[in-house]
N, C-alpha and C. Protein backbone atom coordinates (compact mmCIF):
# COMPACT_ATOMS: atom_id res chain seq x y z
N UNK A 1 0.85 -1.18 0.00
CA UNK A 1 0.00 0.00 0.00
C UNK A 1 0.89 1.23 0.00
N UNK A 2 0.38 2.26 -1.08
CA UNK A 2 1.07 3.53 -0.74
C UNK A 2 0.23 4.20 0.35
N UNK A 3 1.71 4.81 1.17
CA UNK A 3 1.14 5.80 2.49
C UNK A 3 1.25 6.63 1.56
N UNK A 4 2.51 7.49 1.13
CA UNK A 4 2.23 8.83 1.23
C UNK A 4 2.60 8.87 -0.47
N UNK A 5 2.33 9.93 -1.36
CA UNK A 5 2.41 10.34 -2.63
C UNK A 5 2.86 11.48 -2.74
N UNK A 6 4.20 11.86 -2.41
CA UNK A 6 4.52 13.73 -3.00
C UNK A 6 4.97 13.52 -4.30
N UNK A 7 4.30 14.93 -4.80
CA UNK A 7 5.05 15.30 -6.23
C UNK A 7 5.63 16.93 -5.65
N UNK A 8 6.30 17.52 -6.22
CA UNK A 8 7.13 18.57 -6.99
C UNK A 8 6.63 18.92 -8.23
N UNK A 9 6.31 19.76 -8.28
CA UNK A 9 6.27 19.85 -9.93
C UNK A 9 6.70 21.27 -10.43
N UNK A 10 5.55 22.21 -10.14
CA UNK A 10 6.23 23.52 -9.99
C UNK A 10 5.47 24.65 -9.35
N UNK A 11 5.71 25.80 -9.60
CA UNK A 11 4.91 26.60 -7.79
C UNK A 11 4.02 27.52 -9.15
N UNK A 12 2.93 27.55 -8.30
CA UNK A 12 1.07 28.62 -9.12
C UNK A 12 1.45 29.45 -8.82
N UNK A 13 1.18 30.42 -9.40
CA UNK A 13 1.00 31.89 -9.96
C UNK A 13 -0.31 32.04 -9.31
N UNK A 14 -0.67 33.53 -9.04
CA UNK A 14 -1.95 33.67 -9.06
C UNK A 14 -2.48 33.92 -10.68
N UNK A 15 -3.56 34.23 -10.80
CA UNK A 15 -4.04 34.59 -12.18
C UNK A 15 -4.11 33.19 -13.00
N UNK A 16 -4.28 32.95 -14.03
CA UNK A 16 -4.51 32.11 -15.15
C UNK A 16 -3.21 31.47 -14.99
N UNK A 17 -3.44 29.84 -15.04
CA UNK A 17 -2.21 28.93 -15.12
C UNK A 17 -1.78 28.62 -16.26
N UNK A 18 -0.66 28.92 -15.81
CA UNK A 18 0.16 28.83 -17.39
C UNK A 18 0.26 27.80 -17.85
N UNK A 19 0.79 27.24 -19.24
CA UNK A 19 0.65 25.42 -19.71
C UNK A 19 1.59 24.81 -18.75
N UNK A 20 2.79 25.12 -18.44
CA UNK A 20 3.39 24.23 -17.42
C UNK A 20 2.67 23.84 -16.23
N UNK A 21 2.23 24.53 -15.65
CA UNK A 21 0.93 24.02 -14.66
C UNK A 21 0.44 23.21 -14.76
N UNK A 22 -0.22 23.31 -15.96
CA UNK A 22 -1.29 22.30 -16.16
C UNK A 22 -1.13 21.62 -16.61
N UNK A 23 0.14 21.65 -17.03
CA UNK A 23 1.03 19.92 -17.20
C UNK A 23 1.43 19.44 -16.26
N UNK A 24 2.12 19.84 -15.43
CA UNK A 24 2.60 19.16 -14.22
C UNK A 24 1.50 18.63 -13.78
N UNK A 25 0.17 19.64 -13.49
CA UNK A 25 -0.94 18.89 -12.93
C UNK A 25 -1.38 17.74 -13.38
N UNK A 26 -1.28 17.78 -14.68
CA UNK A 26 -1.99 16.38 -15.54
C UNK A 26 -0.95 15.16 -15.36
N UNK A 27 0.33 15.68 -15.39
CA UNK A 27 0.90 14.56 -15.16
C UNK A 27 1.32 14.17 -13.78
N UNK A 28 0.85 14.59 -12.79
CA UNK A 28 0.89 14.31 -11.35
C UNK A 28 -0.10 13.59 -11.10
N UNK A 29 -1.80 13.55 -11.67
CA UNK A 29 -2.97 13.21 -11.82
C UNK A 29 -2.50 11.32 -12.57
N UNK A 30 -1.53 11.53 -13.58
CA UNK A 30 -1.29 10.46 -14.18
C UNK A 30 -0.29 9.32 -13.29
N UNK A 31 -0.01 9.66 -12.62
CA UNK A 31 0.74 8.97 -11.65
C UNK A 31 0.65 8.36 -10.89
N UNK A 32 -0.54 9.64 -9.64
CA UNK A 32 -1.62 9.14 -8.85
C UNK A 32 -2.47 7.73 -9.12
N UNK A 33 -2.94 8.09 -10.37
CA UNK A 33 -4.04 7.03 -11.08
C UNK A 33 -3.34 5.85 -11.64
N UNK A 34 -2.25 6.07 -11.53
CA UNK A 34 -1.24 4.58 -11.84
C UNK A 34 -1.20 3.67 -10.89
N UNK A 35 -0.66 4.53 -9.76
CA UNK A 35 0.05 4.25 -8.77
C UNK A 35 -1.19 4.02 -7.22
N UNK A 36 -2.38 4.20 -7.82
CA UNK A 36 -3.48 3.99 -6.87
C UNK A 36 -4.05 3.03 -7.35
N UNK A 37 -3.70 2.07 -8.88
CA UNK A 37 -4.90 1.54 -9.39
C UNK A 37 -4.60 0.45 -8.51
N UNK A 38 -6.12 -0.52 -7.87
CA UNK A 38 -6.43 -1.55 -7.41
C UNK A 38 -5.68 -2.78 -8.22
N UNK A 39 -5.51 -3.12 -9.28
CA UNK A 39 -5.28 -3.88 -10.35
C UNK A 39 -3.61 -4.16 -10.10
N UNK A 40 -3.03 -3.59 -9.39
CA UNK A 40 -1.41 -3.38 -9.28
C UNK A 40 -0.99 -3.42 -7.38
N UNK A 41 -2.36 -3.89 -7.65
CA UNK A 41 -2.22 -3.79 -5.78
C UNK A 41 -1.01 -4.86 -4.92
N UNK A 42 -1.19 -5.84 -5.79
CA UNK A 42 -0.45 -6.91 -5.13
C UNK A 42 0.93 -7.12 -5.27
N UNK A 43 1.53 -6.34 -6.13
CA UNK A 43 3.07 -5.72 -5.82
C UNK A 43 3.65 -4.82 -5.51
N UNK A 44 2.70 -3.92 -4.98
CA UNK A 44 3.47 -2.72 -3.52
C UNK A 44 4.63 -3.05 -3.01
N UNK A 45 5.63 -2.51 -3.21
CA UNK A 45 6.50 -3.30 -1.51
C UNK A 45 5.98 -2.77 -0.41
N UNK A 46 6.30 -3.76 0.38
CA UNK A 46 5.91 -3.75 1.82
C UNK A 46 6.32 -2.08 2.47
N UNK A 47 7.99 -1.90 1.78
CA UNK A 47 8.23 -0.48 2.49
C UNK A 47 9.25 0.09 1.74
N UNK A 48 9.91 1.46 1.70
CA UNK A 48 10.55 1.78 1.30
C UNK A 48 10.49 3.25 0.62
N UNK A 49 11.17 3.99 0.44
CA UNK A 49 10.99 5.43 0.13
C UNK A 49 11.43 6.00 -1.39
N UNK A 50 11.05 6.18 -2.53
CA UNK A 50 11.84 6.27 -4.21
C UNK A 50 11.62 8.18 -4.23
N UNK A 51 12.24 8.73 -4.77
CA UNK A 51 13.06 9.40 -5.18
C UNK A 51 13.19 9.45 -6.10
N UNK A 52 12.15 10.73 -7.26
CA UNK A 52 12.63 9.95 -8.89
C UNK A 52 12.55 11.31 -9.33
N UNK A 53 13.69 11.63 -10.44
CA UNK A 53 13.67 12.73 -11.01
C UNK A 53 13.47 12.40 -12.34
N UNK A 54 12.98 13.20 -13.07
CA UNK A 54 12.39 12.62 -14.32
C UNK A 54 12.16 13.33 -15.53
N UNK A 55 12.34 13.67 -16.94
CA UNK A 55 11.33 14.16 -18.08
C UNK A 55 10.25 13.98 -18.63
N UNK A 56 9.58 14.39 -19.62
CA UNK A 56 9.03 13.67 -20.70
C UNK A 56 9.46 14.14 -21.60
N UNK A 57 9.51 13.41 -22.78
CA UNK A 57 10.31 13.59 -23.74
C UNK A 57 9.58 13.87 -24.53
N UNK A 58 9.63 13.91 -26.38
CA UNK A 58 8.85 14.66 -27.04
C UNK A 58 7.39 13.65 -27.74
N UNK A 59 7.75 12.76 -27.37
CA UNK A 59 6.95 11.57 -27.56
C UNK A 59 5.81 11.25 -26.56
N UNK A 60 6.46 11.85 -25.34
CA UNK A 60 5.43 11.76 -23.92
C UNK A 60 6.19 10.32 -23.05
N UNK A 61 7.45 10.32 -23.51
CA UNK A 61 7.74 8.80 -22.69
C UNK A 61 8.16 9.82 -21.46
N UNK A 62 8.15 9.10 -20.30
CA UNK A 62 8.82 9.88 -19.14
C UNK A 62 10.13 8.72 -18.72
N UNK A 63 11.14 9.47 -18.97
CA UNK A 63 12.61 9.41 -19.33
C UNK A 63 13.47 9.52 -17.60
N UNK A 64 13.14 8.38 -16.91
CA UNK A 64 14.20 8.71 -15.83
C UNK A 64 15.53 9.26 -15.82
N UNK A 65 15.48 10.53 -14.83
CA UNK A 65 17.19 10.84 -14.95
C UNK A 65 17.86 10.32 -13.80
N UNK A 66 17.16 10.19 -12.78
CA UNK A 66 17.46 9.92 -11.21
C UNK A 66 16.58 9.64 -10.20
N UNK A 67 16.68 8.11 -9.80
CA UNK A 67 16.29 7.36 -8.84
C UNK A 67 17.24 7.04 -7.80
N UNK A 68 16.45 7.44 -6.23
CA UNK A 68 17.24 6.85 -5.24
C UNK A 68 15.96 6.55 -4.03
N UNK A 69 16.37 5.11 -3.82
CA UNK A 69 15.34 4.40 -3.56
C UNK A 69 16.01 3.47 -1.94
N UNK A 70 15.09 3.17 -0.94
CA UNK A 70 16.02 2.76 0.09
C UNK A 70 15.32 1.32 0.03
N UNK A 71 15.42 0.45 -0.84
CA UNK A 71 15.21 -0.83 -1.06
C UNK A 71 14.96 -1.02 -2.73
N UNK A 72 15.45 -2.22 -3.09
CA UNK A 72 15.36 -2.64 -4.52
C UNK A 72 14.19 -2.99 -4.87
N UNK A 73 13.82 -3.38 -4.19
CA UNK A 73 12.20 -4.01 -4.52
C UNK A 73 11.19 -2.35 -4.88
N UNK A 74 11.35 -1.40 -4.44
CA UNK A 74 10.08 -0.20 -3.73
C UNK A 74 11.05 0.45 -5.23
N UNK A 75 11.85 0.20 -5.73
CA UNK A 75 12.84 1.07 -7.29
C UNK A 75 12.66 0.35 -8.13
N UNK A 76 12.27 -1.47 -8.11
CA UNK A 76 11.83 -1.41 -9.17
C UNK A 76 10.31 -1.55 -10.04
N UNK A 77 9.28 -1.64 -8.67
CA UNK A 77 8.30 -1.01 -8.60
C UNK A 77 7.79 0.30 -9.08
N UNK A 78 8.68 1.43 -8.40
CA UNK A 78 8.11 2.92 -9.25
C UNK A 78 8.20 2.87 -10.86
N UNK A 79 9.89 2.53 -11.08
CA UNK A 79 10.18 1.74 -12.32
C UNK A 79 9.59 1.52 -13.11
N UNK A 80 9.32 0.29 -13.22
CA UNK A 80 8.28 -0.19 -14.03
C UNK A 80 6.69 0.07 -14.03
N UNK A 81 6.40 1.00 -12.56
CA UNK A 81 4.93 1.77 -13.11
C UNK A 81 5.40 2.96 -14.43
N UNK A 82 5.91 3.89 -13.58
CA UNK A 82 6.41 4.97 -14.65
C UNK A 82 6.58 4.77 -16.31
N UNK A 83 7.43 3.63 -16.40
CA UNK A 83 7.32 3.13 -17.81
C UNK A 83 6.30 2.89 -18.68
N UNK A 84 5.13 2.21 -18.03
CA UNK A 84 4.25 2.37 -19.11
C UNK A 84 3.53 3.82 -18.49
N UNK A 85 3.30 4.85 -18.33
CA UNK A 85 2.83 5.85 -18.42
C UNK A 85 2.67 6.46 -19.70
N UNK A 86 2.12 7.07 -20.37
CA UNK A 86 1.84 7.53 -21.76
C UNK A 86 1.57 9.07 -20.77
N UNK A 87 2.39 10.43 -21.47
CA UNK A 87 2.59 11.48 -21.79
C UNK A 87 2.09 12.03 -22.85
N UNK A 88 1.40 11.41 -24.24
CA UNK A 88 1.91 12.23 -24.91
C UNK A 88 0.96 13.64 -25.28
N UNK A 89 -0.07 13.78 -24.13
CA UNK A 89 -0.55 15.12 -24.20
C UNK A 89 -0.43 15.84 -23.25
N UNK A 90 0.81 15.70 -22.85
CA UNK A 90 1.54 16.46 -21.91
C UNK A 90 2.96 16.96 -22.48
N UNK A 91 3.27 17.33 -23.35
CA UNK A 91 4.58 17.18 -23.74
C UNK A 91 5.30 18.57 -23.41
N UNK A 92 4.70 19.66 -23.31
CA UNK A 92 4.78 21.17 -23.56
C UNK A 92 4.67 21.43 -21.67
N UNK A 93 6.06 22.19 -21.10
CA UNK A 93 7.48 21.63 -22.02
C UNK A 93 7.98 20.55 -21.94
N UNK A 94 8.61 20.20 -23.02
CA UNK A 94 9.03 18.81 -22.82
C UNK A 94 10.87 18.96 -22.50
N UNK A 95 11.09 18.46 -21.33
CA UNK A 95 12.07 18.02 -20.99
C UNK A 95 12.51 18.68 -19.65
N UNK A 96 11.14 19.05 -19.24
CA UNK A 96 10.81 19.68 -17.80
C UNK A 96 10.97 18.73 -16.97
N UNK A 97 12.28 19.25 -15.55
CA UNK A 97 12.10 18.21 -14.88
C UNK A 97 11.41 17.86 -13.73
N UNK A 98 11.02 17.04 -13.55
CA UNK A 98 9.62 16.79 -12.46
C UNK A 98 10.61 15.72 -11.51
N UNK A 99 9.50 16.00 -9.96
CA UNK A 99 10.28 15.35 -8.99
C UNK A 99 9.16 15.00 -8.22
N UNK A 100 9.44 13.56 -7.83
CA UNK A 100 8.02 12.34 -7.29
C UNK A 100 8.70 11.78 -6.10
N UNK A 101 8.23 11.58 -5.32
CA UNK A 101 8.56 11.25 -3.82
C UNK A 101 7.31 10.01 -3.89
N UNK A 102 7.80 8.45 -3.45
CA UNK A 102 6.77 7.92 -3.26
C UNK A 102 7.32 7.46 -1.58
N UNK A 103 6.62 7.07 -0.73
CA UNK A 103 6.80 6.34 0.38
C UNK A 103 5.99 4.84 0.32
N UNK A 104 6.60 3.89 0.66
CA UNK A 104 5.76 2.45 1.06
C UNK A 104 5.86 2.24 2.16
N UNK A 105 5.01 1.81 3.03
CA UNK A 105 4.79 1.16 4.34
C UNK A 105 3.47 0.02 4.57
């Protein structure tokens, strides 16, 4: 089970959100909904904390730059959720880097 879910992405403005916003938002939303689905339930690790810095590229793949993870099991879990993620109406900007905090317990 995930306890906790931080993202990073980037800091609101007041007034009208700009497209980076509302990309980060969409793709923070896409993560969530990965990473909450019932269907994937049964390989959680038990515990452990990931650390993932990341792009999307112009295609919408999201392109790990940096993982640090305090167990192998809970890294290659985020891992291989992240991978199949589909971006590609998020691309703008593309090669923005985003930062995901997952916790397992």
């Amino acid at each position: 089970m995930i306890l906790g879910f931080g993202a990073i992405f980037s800091s609101y403005a007041s007034g009208p959100a700009p497209p980076a916003v509302i990309t980060a938002k969409s793709i923070r939303e896409k993560i969530s909904d990965k990473f909450q689905d019932p269907s994937i339930s049964e390989n959680v690790p038990e515990s452990g904390i990931v650390v993932v810095l990341f792009t999307v590229d112009k295609n919408g793949k999201i392109d790990i730059k940096k993982l640090d993870a305090t167990t192998d099991e809970a890294a290659t879990y985020v891992r291989d959720g992240l991978s199949t993620i589909s971006c590609k109406d998020n691309v703008y900007p593309y090669n923005h880097v985003y930062k995901v905090r997952f916790s397992f317990e």
